[in-house]
Protein backbone atom coordinates (compact mmCIF):
# COMPACT_ATOMS: atom_id res chain seq x y z
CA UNK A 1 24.90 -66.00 90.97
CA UNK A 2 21.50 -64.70 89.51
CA UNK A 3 20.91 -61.35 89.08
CA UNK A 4 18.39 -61.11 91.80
CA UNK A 5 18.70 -64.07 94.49
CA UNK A 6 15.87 -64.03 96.52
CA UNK A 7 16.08 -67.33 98.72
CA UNK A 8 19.12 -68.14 100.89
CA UNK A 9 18.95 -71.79 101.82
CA UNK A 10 20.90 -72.62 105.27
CA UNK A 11 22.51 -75.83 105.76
CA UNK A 12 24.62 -77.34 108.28
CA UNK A 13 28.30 -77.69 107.94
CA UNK A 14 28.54 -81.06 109.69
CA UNK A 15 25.73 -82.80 107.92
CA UNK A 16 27.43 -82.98 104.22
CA UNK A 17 24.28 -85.35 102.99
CA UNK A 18 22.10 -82.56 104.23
CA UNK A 19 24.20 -80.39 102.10
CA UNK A 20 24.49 -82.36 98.96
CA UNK A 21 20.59 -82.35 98.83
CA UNK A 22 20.63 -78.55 100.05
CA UNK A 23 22.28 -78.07 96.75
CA UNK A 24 19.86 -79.27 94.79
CA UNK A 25 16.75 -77.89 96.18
CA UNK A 26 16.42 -74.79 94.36
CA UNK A 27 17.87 -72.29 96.22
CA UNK A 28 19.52 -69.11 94.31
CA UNK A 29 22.31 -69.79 96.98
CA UNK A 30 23.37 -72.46 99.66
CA UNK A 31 24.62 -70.67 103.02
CA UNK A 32 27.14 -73.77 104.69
CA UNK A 33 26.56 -72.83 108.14
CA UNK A 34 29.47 -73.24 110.69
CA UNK A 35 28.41 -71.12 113.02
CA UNK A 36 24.61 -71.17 114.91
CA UNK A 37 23.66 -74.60 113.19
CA UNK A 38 26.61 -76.59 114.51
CA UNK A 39 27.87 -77.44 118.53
CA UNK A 40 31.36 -76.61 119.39
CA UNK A 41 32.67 -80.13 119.43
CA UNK A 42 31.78 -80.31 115.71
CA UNK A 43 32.87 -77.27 114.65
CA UNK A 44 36.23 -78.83 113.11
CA UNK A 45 34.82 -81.41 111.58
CA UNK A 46 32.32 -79.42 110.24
CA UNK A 47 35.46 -77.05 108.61
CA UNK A 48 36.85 -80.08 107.08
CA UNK A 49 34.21 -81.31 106.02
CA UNK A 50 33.16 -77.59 104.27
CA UNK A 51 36.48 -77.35 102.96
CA UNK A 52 36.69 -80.93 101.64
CA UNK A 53 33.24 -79.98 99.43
CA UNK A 54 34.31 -76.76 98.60
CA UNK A 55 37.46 -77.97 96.76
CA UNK A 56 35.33 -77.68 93.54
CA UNK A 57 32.74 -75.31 91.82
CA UNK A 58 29.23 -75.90 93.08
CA UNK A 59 25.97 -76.17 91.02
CA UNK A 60 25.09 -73.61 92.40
CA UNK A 61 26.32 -70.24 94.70
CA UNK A 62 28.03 -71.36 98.04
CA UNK A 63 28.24 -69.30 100.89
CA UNK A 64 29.68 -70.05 104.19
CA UNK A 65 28.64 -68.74 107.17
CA UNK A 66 31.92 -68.60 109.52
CA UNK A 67 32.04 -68.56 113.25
CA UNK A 68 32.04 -65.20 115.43
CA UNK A 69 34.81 -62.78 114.35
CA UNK A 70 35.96 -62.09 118.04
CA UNK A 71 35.49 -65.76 118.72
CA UNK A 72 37.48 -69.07 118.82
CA UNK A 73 37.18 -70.34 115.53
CA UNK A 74 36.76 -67.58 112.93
CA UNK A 75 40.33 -67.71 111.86
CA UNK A 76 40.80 -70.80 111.22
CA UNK A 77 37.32 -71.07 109.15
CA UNK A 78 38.90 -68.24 107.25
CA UNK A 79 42.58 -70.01 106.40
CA UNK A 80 40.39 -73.17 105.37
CA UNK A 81 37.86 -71.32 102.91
CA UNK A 82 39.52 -68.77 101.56
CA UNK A 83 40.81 -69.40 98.06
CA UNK A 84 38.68 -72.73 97.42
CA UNK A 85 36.67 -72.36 94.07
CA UNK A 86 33.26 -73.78 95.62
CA UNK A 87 32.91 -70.43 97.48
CA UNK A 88 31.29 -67.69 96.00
CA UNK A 89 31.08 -65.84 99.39
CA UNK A 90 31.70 -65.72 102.85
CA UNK A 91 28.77 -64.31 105.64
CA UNK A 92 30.31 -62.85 108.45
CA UNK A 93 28.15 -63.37 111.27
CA UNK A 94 27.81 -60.49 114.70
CA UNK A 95 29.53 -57.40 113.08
CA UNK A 96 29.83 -54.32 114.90
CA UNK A 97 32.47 -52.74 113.11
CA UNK A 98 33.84 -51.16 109.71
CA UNK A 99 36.90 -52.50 111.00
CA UNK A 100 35.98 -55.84 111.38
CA UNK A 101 35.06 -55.81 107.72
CA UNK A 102 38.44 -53.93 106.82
CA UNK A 103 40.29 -57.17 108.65
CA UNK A 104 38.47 -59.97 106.66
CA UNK A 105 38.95 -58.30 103.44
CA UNK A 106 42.45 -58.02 103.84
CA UNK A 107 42.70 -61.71 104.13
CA UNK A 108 40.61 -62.88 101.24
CA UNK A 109 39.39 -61.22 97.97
CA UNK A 110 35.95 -62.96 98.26
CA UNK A 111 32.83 -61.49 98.51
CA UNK A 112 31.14 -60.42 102.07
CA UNK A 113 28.61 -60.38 103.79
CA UNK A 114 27.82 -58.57 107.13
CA UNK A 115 25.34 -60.05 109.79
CA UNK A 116 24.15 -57.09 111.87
CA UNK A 117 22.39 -58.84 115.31
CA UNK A 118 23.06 -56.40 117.88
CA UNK A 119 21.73 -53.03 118.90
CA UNK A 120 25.37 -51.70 118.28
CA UNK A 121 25.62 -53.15 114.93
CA UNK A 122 22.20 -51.24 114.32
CA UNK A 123 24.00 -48.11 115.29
CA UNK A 124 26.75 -48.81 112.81
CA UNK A 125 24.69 -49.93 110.02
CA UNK A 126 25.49 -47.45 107.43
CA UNK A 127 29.91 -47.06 108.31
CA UNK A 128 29.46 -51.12 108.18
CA UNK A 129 27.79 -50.75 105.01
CA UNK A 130 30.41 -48.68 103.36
CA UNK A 131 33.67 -50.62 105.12
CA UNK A 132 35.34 -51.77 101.57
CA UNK A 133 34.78 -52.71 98.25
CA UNK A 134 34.20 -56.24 99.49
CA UNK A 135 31.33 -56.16 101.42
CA UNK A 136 28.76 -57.00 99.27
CA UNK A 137 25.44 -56.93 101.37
CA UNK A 138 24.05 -56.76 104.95
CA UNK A 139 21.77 -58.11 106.78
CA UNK A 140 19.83 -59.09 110.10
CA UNK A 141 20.32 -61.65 112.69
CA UNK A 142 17.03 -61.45 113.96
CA UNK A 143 17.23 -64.38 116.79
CA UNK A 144 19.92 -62.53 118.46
CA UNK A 145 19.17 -59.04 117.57
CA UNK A 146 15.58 -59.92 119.70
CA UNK A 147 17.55 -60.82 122.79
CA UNK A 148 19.59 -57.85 122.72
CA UNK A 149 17.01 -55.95 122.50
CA UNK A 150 14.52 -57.69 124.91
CA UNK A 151 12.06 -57.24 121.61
CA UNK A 152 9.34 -59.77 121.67
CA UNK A 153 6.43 -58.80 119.81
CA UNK A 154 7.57 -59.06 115.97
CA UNK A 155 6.79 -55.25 115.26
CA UNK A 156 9.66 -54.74 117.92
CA UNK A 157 11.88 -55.14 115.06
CA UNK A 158 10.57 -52.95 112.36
CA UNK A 159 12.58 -50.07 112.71
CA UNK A 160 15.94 -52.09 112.55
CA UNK A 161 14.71 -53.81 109.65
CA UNK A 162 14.11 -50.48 108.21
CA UNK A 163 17.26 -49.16 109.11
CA UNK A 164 19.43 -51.95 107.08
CA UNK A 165 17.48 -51.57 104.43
CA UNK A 166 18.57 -47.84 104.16
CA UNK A 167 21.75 -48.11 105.37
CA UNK A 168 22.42 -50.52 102.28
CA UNK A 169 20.67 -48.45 99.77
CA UNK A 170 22.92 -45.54 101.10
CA UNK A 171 25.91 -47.75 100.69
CA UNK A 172 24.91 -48.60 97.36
CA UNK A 173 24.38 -52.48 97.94
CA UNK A 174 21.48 -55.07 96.90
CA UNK A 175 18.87 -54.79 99.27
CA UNK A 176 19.14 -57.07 102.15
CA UNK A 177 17.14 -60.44 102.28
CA UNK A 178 14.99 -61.21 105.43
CA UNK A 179 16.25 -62.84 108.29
CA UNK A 180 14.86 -66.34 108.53
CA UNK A 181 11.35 -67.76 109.69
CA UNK A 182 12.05 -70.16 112.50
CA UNK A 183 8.89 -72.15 112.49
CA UNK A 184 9.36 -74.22 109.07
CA UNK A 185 5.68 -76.01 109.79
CA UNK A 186 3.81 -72.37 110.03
CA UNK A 187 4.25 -71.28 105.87
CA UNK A 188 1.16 -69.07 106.30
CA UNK A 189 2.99 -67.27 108.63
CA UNK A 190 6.13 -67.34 106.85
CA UNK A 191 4.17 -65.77 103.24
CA UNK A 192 2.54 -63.19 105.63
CA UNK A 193 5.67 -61.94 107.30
CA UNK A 194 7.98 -62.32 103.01
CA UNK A 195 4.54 -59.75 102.04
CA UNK A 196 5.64 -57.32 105.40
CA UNK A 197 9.14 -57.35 104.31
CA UNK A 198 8.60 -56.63 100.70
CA UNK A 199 6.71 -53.61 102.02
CA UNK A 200 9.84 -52.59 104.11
CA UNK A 201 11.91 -53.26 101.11
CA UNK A 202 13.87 -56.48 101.61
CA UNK A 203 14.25 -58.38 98.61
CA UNK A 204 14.30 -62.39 99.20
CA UNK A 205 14.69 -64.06 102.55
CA UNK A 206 17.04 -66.79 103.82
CA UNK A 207 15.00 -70.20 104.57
CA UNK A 208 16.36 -73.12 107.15
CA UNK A 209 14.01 -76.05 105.10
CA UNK A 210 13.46 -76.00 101.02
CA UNK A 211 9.67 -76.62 101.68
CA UNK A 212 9.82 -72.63 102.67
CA UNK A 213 11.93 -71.74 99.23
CA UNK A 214 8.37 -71.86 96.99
CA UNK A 215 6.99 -69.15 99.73
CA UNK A 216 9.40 -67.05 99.30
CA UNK A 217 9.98 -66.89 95.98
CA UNK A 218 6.06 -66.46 95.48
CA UNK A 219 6.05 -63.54 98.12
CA UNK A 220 8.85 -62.11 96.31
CA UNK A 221 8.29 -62.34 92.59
CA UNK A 222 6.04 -59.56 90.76
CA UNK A 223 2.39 -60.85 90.61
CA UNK A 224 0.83 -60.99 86.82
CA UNK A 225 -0.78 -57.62 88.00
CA UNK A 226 2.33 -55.93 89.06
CA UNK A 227 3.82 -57.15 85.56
CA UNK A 228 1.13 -55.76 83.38
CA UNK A 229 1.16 -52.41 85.13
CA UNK A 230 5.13 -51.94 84.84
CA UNK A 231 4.91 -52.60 81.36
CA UNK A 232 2.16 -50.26 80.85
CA UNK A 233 4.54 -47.63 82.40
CA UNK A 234 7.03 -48.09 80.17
CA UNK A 235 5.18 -48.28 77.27
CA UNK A 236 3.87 -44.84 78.13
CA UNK A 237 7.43 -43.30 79.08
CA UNK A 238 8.57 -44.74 75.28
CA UNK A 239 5.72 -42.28 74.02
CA UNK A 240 6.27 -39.14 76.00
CA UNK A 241 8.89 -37.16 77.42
CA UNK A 242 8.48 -36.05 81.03
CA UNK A 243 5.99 -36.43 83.62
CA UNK A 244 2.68 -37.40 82.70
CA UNK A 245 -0.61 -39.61 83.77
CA UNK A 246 -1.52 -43.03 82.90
CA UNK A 247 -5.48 -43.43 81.77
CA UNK A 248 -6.07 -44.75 85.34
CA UNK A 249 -4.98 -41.47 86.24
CA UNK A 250 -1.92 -42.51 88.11
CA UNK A 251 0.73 -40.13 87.84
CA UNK A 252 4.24 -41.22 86.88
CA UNK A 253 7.89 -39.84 86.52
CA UNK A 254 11.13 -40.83 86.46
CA UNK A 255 11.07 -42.84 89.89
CA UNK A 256 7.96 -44.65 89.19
CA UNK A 257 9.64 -45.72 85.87
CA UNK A 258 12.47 -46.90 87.92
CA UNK A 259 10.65 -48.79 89.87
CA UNK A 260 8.77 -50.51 87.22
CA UNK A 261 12.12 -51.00 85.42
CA UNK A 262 13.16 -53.02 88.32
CA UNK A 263 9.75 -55.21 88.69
CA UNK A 264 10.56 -56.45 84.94
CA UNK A 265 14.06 -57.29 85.86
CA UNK A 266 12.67 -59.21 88.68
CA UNK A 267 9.80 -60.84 86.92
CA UNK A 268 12.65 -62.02 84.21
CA UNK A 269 15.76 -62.99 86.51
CA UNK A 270 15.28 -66.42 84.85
């Protein structure tokens, strides 16, 4: 996986052409989707199908999205995925508990990684975040974290957002990636919502169509501006010891160097 994924291409599990050319769209990782994306009467089909693809390394990260934990078909999806060498990591869709976590780890030594999309999940954020070794990252199911909630202006949802994004810092994870944009005609949209999530402090943003992969990725990468003035940060921090001001008269220290530290590794994840 690269150092800093930033788009998360979903993909149905019971459309393997869709897949195949999923795969080769550009994506930093391919989410196989068994859960939202597919009706019940395909769901095994779309396991064997998952499983059938899976049997070998990908081109590129694959994750699979399983079904509900507390539902019919989680356990299954887990005995079918989890030792095949195509999987990089499994996403673990309406957790509410540490426990729940706990349970899946036990049964695989893959990667994980939690859904949050309900106001109790939101209240457990930070004990999910911490559950095992395992988990690797969290995130938001924003579709059905909105009807939970009853949110429907988009602001509704700002101080979840904000509250994964601390609860994984805390943990010591990545920080999460966006939930998806629904609308894949509306990229406007889509570029103004990545720049409002950047602000929050997501990092990247799952996508449903590769035409919204460039948007993200643009959204997300340092601008030429943002470059220039992280290097000029550490150029001055090589020179001097402490805190000190730029000739702009911006102030920096240690966390500003940090965070210019970080824009470089971003701007270079290639």
């Amino acid at each position: 996986m690269t150092p800093f994924p930033l788009t998360w291409l979903y993909v149905p599990g019971d459309r393997p052409r869709v897949v195949t050319k999923a795969l080769a769209a550009g994506a930093d990782v391919v989410v196989i989707d068994l859960e939202d994306a597919v009706a019940p009467d395909r769901k095994e089909y779309a396991r064997a199908a998952t499983a059938e693809r899976l049997r070998e390394p990908q081109p590129v990260p694959v994750h699979v999205r399983v079904n509900a934990l507390e539902g019919p078909w989680a356990s299954a999806d887990l005995r079918s995925l989890a030792a095949l060498p195509g999987v990089s990591g499994l996403r673990l869709p309406k957790v509410t508990s540490a426990d729940a976590i706990r349970q899946v780890a036990a049964a695989t030594p893959l990667p994980l990684y939690a859904l949050l999309e309900s106001a109790l999940a939101i209240e457990h954020a930070y004990t999910i975040a911490c559950a095992h070794p395992s988990l690797r990252g969290v995130s938001l199911g924003e579709a059905d974290l909105r009807a939970d909630l009853g949110v429907r202006a988009d602001a509704g949802l700002d101080w979840p957002r904000s509250r994964v994004v601390v609860a994984a810092r805390a943990a010591g994870l990545a920080p999460p990636p966006q939930s998806v944009h629904p609308d894949i005609r509306d990229l406007d949209g889509l570029a103004a919502s990545c720049a409002h999530g950047r602000a929050l402090g997501f990092l990247g943003r799952a996508a449903i169509h590769p035409r919204q992969l460039p948007v993200i990725q643009r959204a997300y990468l340092p601008t030429e501006a943002e470059i220039e003035e992280a290097e000029t940060i550490l150029k001055a921090a090589a020179t001097n010891e402490g805190a000190q001001a730029l000739p702009n008269g911006r102030f920096i220290d240690a966390a500003v160097v940090a965070t210019a530290r970080r824009t470089l590794s971003l701007a270079r994840r290639d």
